[in-house]
Protein backbone atom coordinates (compact mmCIF):
# COMPACT_ATOMS: atom_id res chain seq x y z
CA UNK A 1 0.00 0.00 0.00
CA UNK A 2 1.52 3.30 -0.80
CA UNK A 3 1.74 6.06 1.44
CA UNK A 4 -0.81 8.26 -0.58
CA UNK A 5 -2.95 5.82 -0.19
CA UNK A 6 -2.72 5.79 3.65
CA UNK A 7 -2.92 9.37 3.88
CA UNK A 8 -6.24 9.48 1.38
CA UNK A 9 -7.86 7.13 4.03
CA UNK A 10 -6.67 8.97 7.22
CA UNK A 11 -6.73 13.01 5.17
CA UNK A 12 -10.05 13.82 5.38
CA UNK A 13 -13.06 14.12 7.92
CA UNK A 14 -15.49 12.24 5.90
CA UNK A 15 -13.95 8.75 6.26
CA UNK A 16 -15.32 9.25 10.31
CA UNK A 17 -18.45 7.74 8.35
CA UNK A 18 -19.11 3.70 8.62
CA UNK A 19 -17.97 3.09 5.49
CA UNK A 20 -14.79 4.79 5.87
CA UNK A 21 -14.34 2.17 8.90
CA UNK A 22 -14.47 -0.41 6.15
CA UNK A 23 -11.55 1.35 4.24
CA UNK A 24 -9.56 1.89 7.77
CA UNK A 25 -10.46 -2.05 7.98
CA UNK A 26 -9.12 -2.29 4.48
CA UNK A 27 -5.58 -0.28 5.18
CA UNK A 28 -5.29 -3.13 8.56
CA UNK A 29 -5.79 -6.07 6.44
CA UNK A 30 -3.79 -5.43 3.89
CA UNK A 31 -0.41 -3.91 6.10
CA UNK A 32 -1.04 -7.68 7.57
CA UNK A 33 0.95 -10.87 7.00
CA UNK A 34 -1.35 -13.65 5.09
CA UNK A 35 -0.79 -16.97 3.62
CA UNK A 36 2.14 -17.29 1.27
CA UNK A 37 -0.72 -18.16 -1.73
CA UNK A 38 -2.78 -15.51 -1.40
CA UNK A 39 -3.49 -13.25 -4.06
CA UNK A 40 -2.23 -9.63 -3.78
CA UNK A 41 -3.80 -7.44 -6.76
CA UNK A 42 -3.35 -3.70 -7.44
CA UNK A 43 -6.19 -1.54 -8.84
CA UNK A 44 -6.50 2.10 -9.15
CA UNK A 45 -8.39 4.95 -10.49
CA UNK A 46 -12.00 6.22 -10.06
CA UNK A 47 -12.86 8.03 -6.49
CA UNK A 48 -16.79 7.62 -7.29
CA UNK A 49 -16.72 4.35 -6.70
CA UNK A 50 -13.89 3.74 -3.96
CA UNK A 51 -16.35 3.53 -0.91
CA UNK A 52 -17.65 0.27 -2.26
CA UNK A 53 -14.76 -1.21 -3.76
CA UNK A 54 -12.97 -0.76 -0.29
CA UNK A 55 -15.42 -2.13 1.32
CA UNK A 56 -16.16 -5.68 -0.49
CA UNK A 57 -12.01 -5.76 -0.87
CA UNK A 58 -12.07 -5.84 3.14
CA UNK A 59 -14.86 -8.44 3.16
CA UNK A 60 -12.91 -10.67 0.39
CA UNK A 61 -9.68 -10.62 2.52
CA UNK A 62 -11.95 -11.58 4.92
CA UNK A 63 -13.41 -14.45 3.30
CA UNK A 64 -10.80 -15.77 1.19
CA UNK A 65 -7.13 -14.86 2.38
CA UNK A 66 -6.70 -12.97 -0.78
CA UNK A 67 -5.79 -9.28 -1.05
CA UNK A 68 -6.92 -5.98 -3.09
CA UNK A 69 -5.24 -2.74 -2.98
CA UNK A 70 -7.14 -0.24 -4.71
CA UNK A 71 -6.01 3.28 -5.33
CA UNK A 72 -8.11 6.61 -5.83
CA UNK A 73 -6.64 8.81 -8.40
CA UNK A 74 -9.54 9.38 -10.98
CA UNK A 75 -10.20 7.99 -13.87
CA UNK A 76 -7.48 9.46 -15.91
CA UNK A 77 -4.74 8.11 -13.77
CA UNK A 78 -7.18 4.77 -13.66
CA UNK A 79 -6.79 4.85 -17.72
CA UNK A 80 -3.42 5.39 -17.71
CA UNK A 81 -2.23 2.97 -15.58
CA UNK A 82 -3.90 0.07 -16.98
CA UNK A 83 -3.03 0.99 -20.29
CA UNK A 84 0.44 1.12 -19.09
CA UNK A 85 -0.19 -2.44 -17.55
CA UNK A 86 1.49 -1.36 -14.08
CA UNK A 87 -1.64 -2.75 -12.13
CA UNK A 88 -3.69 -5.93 -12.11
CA UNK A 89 -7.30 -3.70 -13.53
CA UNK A 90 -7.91 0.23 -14.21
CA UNK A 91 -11.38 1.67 -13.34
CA UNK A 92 -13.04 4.97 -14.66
CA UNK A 93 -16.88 6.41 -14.63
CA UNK A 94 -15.97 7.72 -18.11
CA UNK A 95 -16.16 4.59 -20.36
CA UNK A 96 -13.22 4.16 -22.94
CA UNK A 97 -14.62 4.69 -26.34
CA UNK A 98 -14.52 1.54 -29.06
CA UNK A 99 -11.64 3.23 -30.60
CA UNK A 100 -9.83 4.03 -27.71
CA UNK A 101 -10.30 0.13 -26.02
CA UNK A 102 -9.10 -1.13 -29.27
CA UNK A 103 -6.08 0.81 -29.78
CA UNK A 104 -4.87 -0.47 -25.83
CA UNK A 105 -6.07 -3.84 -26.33
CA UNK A 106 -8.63 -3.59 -23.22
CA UNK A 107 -11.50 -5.25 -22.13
CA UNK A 108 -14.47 -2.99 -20.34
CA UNK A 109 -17.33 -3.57 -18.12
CA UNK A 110 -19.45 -2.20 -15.60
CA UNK A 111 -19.28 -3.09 -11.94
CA UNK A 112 -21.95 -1.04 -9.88
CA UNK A 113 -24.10 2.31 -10.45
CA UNK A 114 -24.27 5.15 -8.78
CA UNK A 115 -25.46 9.07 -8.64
CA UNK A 116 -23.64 12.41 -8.93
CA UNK A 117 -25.10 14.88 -6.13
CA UNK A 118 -24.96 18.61 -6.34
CA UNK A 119 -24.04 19.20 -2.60
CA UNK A 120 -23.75 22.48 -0.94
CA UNK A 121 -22.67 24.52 2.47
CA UNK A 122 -25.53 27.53 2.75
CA UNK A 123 -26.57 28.15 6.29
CA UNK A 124 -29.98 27.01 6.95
CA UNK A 125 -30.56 25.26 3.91
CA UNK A 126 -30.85 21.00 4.79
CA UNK A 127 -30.34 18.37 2.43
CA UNK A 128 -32.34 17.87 -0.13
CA UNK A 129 -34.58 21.40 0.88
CA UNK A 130 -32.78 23.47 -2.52
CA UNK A 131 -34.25 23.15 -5.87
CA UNK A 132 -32.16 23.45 -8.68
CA UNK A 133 -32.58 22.32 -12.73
CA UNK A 134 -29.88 21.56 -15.06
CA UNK A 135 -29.81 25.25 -16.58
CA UNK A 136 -29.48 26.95 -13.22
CA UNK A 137 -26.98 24.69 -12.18
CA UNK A 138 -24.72 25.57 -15.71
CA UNK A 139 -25.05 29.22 -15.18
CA UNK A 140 -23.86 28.55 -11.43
CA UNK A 141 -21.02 26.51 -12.53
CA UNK A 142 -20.43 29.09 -15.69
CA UNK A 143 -20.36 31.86 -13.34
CA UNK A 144 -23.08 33.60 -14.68
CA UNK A 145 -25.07 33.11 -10.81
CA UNK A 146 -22.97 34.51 -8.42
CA UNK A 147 -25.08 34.91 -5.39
CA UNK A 148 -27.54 32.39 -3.72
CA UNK A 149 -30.04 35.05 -3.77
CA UNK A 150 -30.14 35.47 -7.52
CA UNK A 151 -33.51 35.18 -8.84
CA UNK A 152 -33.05 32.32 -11.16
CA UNK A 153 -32.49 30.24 -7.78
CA UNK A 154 -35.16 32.12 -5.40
CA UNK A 155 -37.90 31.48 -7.87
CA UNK A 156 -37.43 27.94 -8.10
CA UNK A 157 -37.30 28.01 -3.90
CA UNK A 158 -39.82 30.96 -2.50
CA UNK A 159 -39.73 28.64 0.80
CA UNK A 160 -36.08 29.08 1.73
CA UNK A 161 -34.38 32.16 3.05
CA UNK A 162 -31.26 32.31 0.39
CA UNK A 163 -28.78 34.94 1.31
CA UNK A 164 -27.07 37.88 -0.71
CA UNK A 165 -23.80 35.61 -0.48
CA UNK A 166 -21.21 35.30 -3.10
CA UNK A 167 -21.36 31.41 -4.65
CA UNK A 168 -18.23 29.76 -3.89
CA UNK A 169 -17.91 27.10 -7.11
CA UNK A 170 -15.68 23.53 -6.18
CA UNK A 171 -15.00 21.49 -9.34
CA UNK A 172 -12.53 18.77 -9.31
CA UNK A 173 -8.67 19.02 -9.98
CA UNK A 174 -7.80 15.99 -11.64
CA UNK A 175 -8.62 13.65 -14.33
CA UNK A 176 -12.15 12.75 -13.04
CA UNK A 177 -14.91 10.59 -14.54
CA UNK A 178 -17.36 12.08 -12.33
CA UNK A 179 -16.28 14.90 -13.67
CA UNK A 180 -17.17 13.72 -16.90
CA UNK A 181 -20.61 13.03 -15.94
CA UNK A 182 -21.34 16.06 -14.87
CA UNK A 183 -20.30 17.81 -17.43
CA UNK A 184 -21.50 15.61 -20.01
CA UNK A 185 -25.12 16.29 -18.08
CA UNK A 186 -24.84 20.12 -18.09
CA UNK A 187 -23.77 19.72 -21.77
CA UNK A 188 -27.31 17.92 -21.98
CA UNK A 189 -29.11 20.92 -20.26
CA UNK A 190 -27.10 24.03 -21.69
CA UNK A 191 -25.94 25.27 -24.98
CA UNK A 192 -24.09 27.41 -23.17
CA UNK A 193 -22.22 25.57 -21.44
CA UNK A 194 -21.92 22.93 -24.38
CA UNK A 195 -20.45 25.41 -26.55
CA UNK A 196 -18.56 27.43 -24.10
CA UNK A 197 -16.86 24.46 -21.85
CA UNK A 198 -18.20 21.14 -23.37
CA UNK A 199 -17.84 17.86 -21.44
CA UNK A 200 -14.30 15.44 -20.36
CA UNK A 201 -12.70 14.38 -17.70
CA UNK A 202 -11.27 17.16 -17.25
CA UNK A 203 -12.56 20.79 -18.56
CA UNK A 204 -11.09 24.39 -18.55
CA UNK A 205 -13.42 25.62 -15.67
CA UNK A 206 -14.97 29.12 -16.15
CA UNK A 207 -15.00 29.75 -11.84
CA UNK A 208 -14.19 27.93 -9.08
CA UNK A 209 -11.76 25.89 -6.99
CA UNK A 210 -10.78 22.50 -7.61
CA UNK A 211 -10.31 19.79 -4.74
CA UNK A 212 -8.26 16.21 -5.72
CA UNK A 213 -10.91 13.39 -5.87
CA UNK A 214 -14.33 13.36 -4.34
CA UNK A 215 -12.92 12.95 -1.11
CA UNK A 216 -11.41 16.67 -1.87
CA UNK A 217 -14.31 17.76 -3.20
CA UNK A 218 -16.64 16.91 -0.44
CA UNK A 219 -14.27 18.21 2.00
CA UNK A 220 -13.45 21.89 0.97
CA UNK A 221 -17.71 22.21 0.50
CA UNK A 222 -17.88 21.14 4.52
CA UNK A 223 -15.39 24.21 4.95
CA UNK A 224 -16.39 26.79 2.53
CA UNK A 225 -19.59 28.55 3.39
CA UNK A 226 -21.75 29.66 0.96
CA UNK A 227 -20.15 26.59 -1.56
CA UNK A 228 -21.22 24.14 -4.00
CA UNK A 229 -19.77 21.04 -6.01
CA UNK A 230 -20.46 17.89 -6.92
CA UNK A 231 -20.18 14.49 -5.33
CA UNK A 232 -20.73 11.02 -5.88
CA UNK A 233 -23.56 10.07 -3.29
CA UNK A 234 -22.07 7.89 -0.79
CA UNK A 235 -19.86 10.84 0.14
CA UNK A 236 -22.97 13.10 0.68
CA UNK A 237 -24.87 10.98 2.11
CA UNK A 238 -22.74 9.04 4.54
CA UNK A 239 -21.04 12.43 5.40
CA UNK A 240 -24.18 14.57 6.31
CA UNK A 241 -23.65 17.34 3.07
CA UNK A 242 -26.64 19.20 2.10
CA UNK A 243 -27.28 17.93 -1.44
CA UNK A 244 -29.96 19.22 -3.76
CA UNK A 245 -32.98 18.31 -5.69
CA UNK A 246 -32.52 18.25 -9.84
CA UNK A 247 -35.31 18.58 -12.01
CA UNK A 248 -34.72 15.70 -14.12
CA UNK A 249 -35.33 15.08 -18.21
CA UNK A 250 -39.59 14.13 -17.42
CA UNK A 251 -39.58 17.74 -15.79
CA UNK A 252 -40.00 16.02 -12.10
CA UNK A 253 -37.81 17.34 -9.39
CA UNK A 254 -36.08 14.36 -7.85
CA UNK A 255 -34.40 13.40 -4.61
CA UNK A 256 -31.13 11.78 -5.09
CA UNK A 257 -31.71 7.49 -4.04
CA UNK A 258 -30.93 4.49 -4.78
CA UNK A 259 -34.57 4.17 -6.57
CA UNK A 260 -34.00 7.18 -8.40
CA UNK A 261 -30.44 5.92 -10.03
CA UNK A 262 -32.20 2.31 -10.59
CA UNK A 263 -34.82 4.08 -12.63
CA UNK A 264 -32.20 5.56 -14.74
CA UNK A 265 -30.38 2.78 -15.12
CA UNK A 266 -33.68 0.20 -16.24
CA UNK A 267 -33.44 2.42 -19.30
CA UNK A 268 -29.75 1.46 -20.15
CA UNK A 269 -28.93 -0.99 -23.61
CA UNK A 270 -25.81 -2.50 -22.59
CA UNK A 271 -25.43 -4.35 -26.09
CA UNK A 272 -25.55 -0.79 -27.56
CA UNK A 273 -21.98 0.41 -27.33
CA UNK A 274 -18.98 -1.92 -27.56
CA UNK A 275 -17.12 -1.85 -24.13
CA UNK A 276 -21.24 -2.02 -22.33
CA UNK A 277 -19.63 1.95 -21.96
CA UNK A 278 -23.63 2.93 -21.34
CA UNK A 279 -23.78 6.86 -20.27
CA UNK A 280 -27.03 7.19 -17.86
CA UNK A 281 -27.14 10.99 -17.57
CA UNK A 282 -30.37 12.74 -18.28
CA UNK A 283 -32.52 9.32 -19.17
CA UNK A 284 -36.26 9.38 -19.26
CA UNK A 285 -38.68 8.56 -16.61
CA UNK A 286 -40.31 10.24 -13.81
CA UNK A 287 -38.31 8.71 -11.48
CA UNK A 288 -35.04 9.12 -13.10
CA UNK A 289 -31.99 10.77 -11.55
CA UNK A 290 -30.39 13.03 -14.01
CA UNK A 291 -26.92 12.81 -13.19
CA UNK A 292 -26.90 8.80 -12.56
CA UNK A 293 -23.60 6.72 -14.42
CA UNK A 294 -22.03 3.07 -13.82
CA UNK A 295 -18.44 2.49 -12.98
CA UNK A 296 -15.96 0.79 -15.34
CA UNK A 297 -13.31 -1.76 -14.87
CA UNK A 298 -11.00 -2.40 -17.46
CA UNK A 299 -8.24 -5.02 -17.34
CA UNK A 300 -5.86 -6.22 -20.91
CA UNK A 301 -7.38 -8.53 -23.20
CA UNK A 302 -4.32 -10.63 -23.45
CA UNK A 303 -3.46 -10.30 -19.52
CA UNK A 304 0.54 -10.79 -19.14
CA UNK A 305 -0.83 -13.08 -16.05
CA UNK A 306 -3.74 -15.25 -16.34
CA UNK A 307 -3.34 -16.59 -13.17
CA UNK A 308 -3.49 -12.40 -11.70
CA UNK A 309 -5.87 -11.56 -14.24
CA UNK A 310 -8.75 -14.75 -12.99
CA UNK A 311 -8.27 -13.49 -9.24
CA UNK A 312 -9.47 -9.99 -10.71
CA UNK A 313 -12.13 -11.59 -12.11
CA UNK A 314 -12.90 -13.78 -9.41
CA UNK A 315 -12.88 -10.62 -6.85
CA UNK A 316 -15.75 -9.10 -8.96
CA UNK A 317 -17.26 -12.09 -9.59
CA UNK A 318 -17.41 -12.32 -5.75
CA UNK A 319 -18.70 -9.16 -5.21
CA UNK A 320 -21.60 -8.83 -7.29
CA UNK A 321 -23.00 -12.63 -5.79
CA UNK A 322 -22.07 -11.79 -2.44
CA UNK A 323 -21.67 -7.36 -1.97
CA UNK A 324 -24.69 -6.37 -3.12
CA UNK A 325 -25.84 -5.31 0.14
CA UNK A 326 -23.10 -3.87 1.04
CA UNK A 327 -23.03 -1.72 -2.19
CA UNK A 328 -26.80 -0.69 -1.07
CA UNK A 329 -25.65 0.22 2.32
CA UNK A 330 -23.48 2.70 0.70
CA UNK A 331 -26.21 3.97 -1.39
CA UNK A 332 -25.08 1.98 -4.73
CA UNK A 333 -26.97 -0.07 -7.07
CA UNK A 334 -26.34 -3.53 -7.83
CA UNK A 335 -25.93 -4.70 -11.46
CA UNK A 336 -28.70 -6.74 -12.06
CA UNK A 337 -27.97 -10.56 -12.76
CA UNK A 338 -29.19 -9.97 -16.19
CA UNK A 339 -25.87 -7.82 -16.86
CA UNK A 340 -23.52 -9.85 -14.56
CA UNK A 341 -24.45 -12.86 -16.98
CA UNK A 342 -23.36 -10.61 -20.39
CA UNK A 343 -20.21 -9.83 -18.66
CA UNK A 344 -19.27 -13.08 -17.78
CA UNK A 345 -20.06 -14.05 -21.56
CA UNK A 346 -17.62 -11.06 -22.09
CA UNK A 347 -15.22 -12.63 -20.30
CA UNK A 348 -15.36 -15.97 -21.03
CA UNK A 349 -14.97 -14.52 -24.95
CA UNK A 350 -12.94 -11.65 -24.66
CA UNK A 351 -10.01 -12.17 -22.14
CA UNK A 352 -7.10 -14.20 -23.11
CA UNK A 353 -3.94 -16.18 -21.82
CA UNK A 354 -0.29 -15.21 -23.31
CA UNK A 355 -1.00 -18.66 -25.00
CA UNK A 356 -4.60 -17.40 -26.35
CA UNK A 357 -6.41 -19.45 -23.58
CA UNK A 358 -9.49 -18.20 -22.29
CA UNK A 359 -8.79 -16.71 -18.64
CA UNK A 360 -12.69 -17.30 -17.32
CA UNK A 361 -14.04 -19.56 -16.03
C-alpha cells in the first residue's frame, strides 16, 4: 500500500463515516501478514466508486485470504495505468470509447451504479430542501449566478431564506470521470455551457476551486460557506452534506436514491456500445436521476498473467453474488444478474492467456 494511499484514508473528515471504517479495515488487512498463496492485486483509479470497492475488498480478505489494494486517483490516472499495464485492472466512470479500447487492447465492463449529487454549504438550507434544474446549475457553474439570492435560484425556492452571499464554485482538480458526468449532463441541459466548456474528464473551468478526488471535493464544501460542487452520493450521504434536488429530463424534481439511479439505469442498452460503456445521464422517466452513471473496470485482453488476471475476475465475480448489500448500504446499485451474466459471456470470450487461452471460467 503506498503512502498516498494511507494518507487518502486517514486526510479527510469524511472517512469518520461507517464506510470509511471499512476502508480503515481495508488499510489493517492489507499492512497484515497472510498466507504465502494468497493473491495480492493492485487496482486504481475512479474516487466515485472507492467507498464500495474498499469495502467488499475488506470483506474478500476476509473471506478468502486474498488481497486488493485499490487506489483513488480518478479515472485518468485509472486509464493510464492500466493501459500502461502497471496494475492488475484500471477503473473509470468515463467509459473508454470503441476506438480508444481497441487501440490499448482492453476489455471494459461495468461493476456497480451510482449518482452524482450537487451538494452544498448555505446556512440554513438541509439536504435535499434546494431546488435546482440543469440550466441553473450551468449558469452557477459558468459563473453567470454569483449569489444564492439570484432570482433564477429564489424562484425555483420561494420557501427558503437564500442569502445575498457570493457562490463559492468547487469542481474537481484531476482527471475525473465524475467529472465527466457532470459535465457531459450540463452539456445535456445548456448550450451554453456545451459550446462554451463542453464535457471530459477534465474541462477548462470558467470559476471555481478544484479539490483532488471526491474525497477533496466533499471536503473543501464542509469548509467553505456559501459553496457548492459535486459528489458522488455515498460521500454526501454518509457524510451529512446538504445535497440538492434536480429537475430531471420528465420535468420532475427528484431526490437523489438508490430508486431514483435504478430508474435511470432500467433504461440502459448495454449491447448498444462496444465496451457495455452505457452513459445514464439525463434518461427518461419520472423517477429518473439526471446525473446517474455506472463504474468501469477495465483489465488487458491478453493479460501478461492469467493466473493475476482470474483473481481480478474472481474478486468481482465475488462481489456482485455476495456485496450487493453492502453496495446498497453505501447507497449503490447492484448490477442486475441480467448484466452480470453478459459480462461473464464477455469474459469468457474476450479475455485471453499469453498462449490465447481463455482466462474465465
Amino acid at each position: 500500500m503506498t503512502l498516498s494511499f494511507i494518507k487518502s484514508l486517514q486526510g479527510y473528515d469524511m472517512f469518520k463515516s461507517k464506510w470509511a471504517q471499512c476502508a480503515a479495515g481495508l488499510a489493517l488487512v492489507m499492512a497484515s501478514g497472510t498466507a504465502a498463496q494468497a493473491a495480492d492485486l493492485t487496482g486504481a483509479g475512479a474516487s466515485f466508486p472507492y467507498p464500495i470497492y474498499a469495502k467488499w475488498a475488506a470483506q474478500y480478505q476476509q473471506a478468502t485470504g486474498n488481497r486488493v489494494n485499490y487506489q483513488s486517483i480518478g479515472s485518468g490516472g485509472g486509464q493510464q495505468q492500466i493501459i500502461a499495464r502497471t496494475v492488475d485492472f484500471g477503473a473509470s466512470d468515463d467509459p473508454m470509447k470503441p476506438a480508444e479500447l481497441e487501440k490499448n487492447a482492453l476489455v471494459q465492463f461495468p461493476a456497480v451504479i451510482g449518482g452524482t449529487v450537487p451538494v452544498v454549504n448555505v446556512q440554513g438550507v438541509k439536504a435535499g430542501a434546494l431546488k435546482l434544474t440543469g440550466p441553473v446549475l450551468a449558469d452557477i457553474f459558468l459563473g453567470k449566478i454569483r449569489t444564492w439570492n439570484d432570482p433564477a435560484i429564489a424562484q425555483l425556492n420561494p420557501d427558503l431564506k437564500l442569502p445575498a452571499k457570493s457562490i463559492v464554485v468547487v469542481h474537481r482538480s484531476d482527471g475525473s470521470g465524475t467529472t465527466f458526468g457532470w459535465t457531459h449532463y450540463l452539456s445535456q441541459v445548456s448550450d451554453a455551457w456545451k459550446s462554451q466548456v463542453g464535457e471530459g474528464k477534465a474541462v477548462k473551468w470558467p470559476t471555481g476551486q478544484g479539490g483532488k478526488g471526491n474525497e477533496g471535493v466533499a471536503a473543501y464544501v464542509r469548509q467553505l460557506a456559501n459553496s457548492i460542487g459535486y459528489v458522488e452520493y455515498a460521500y454526501a450521504h454518509q457524510n451529512k452534506l446538504a445535497w440538492a434536488q434536480l429537475k430531471n429530463e420528465a420535468g420532475s424534481f427528484v431526490q437523489p436514491s438508490q430508486k431514483a439511479f435504478a430508474a435511470a439505469a432500467a433504461h440502459a442498452n448495454w449491447d448498444s456500445v462496444p465496451g457495455m460503456g452505457v452513459i445514464l445521464t439525463n434518461e427518461p422517466g419520472a423517477d429518473s436521476w439526471p446525473v446517474t452513471s455506472a463504474t468501469f473496470i477495465l483489465i488487458p485482453r491478453k493479460v501478461p498473467d492469467a493466473s493475476r488476471a482470474h483473481e481480478v475476475l474472481k474478486f468481482f465475480d465475488w462481489a456482485w453474488s455476495k456485496g450487493g448489500d453492502m453496495a446498497r448500504e453505501l447507497d449503490y446499485v447492484p448490477l442486475p444478474e441480467a448484466v452480470t451474466s453478459k459480462i461473464h459471456a464477455v469474459w469468457s470470450s474476450q479475455i485471453r492467456s499469453q498462449d490465447d487461452k481463455p482466462v474465465w471460467p
